[in-house]
C-alpha atoms as a PDB file:
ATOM      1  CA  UNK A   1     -21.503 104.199 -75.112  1.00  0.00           C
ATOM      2  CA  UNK A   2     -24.043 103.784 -72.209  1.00  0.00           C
ATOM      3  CA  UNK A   3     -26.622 101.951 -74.482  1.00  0.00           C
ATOM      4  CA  UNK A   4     -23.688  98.930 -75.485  1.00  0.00           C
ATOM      5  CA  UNK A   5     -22.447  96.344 -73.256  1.00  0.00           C
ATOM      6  CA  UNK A   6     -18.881  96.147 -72.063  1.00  0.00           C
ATOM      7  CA  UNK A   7     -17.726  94.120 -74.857  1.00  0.00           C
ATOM      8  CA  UNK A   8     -18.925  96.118 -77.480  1.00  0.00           C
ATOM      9  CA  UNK A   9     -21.320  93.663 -79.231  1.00  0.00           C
ATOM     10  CA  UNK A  10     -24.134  96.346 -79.305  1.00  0.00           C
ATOM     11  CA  UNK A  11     -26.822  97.625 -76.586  1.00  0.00           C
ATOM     12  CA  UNK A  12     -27.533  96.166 -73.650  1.00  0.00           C
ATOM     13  CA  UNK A  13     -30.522  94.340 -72.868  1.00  0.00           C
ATOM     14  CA  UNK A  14     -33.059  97.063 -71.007  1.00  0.00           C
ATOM     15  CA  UNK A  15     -34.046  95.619 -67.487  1.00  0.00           C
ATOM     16  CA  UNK A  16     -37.594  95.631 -68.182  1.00  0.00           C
ATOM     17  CA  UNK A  17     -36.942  93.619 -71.373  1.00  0.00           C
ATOM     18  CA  UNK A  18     -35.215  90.756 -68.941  1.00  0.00           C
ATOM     19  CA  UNK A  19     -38.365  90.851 -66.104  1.00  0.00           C
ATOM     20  CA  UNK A  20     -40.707  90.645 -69.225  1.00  0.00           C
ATOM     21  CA  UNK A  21     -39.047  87.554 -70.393  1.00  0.00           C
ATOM     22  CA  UNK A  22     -39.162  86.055 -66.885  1.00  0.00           C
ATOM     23  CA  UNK A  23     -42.602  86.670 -66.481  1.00  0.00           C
ATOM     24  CA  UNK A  24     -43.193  85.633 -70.199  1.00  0.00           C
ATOM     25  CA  UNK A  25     -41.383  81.646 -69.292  1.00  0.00           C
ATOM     26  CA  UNK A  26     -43.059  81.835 -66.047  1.00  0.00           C
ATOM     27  CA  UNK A  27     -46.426  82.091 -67.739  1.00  0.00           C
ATOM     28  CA  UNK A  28     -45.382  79.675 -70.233  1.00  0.00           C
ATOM     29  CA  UNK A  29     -44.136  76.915 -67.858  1.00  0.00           C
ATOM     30  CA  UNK A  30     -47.635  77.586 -65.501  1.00  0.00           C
ATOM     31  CA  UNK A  31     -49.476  77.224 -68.731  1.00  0.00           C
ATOM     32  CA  UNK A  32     -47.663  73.864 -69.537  1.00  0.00           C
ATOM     33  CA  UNK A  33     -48.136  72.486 -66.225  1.00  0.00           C
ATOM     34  CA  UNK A  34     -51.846  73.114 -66.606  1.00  0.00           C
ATOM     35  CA  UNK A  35     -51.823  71.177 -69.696  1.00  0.00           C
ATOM     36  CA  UNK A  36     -50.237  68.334 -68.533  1.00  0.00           C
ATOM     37  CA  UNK A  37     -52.765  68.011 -65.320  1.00  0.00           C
ATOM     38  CA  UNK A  38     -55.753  68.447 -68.025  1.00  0.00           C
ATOM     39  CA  UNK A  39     -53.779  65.830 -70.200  1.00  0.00           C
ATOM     40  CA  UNK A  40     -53.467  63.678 -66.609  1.00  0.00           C
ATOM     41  CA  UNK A  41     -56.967  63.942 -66.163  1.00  0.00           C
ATOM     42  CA  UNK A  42     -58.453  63.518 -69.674  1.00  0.00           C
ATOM     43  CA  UNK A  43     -56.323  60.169 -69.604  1.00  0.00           C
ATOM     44  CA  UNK A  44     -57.309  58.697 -66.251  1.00  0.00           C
ATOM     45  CA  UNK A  45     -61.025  59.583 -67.416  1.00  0.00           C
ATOM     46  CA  UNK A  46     -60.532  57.871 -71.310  1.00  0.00           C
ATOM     47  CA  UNK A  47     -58.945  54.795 -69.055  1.00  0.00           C
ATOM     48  CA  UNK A  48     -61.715  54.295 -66.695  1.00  0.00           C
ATOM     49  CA  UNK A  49     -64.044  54.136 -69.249  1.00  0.00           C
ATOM     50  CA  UNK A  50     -62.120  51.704 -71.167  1.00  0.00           C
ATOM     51  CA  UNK A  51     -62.099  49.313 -68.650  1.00  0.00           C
ATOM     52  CA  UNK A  52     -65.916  49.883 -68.122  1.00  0.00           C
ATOM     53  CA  UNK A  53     -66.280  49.078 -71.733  1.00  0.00           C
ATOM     54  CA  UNK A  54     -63.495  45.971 -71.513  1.00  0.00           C
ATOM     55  CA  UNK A  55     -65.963  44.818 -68.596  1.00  0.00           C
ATOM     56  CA  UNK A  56     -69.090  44.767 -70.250  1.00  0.00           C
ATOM     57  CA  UNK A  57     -67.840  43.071 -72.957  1.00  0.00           C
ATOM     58  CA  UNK A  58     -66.621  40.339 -70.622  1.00  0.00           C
ATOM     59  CA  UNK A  59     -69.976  40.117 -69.171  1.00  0.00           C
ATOM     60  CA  UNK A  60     -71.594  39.844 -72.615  1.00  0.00           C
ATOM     61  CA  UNK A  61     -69.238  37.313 -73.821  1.00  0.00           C
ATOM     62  CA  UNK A  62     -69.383  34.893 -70.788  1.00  0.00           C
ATOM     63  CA  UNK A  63     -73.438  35.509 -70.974  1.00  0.00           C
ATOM     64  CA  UNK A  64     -72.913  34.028 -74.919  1.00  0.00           C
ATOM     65  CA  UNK A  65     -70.878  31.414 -73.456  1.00  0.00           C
ATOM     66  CA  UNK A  66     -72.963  30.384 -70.976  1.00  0.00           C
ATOM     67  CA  UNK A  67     -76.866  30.578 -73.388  1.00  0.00           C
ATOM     68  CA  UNK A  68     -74.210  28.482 -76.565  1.00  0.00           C
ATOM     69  CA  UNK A  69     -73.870  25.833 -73.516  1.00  0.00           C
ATOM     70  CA  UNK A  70     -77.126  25.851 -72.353  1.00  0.00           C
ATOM     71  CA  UNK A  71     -78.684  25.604 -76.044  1.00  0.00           C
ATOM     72  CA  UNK A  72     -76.044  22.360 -76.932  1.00  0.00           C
ATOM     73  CA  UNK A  73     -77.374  20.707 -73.489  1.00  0.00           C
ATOM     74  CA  UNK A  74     -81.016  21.218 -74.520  1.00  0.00           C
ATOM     75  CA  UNK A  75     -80.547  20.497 -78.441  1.00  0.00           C
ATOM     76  CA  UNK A  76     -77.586  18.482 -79.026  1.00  0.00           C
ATOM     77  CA  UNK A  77     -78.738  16.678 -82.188  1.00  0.00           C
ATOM     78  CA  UNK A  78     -79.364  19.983 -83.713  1.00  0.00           C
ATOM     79  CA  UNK A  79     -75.636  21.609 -82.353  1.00  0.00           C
ATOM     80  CA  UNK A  80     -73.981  18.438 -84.056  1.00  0.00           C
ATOM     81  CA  UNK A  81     -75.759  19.147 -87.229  1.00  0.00           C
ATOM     82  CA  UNK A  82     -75.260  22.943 -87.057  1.00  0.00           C
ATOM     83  CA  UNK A  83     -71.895  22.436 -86.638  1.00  0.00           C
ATOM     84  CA  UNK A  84     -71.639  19.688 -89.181  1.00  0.00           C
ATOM     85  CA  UNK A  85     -72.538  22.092 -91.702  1.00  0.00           C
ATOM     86  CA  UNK A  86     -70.630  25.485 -90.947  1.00  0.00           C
ATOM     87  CA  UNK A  87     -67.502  23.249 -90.805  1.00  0.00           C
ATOM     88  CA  UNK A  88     -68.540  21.360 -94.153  1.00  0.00           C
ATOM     89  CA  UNK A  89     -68.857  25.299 -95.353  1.00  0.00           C
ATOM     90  CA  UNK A  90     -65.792  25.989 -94.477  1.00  0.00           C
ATOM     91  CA  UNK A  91     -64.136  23.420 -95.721  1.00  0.00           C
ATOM     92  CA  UNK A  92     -65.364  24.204 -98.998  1.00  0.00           C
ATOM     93  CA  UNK A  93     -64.371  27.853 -99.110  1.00  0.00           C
ATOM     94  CA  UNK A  94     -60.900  27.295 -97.478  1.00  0.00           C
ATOM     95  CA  UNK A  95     -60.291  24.796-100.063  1.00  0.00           C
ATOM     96  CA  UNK A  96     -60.215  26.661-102.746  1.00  0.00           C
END
C-alpha cells in the first residue's frame, strides 16, 4: 500500500513527476511571456509604419489639393467646362 495515497484512489503522484510539471508550466508561462513581448513589439512596429503610411498619404493628398487649386486659378474656363461635363456624365449614368 506504499504506492496509493491515503484515500485509496490509486498511487500517488512520484515527486519527480510533480517538479517535472512545475518546471514544465514554468517553461510554458516564460514561453508565453516571450510571445506576448514579440506580439508587443511586432504591433508597435506594424503601428509606426501605419502612421508613416497615413502621413504620406496626407502629404500626397494636400499636394493634389493644392496643384487642383492652382490649375482652376490658371485655367478657369477650362475647370468650368471640365466640370460641366463629368457632372453632365454623371447625371446621365445615375439616371438610369
Amino acid at each position: 500500500m506504499d504506492d496509493q495515497n491515503q484515500m485509496g484512489q490509486g498511487p500517488a503522484v512520484p515527486p519527480q513527476a510533480k517538479e517535472e510539471a512545475k518546471r514544465g508550466v514554468t517553461r510554458t508561462r516564460r514561453a508565453a511571456q516571450d510571445l506576448g513581448s514579440a506580439a508587443g513589439a511586432m504591433a508597435d512596429e506594424y503601428r509606426e509604419r501605419g502612421k508613416e503610411v497615413w502621413d504620406d498619404t496626407l502629404d500626397r493628398v494636400r499636394s493634389f489639393q493644392d496643384d487642383s487649386k492652382q490649375y482652376v486659378r490658371e485655367n478657369p474656363t477650362k475647370a468650368v467646362f471640365t466640370a460641366l461635363g463629368v457632372g453632365l456624365v454623371l447625371g446621365l449614368i445615375f439616371r438610369r
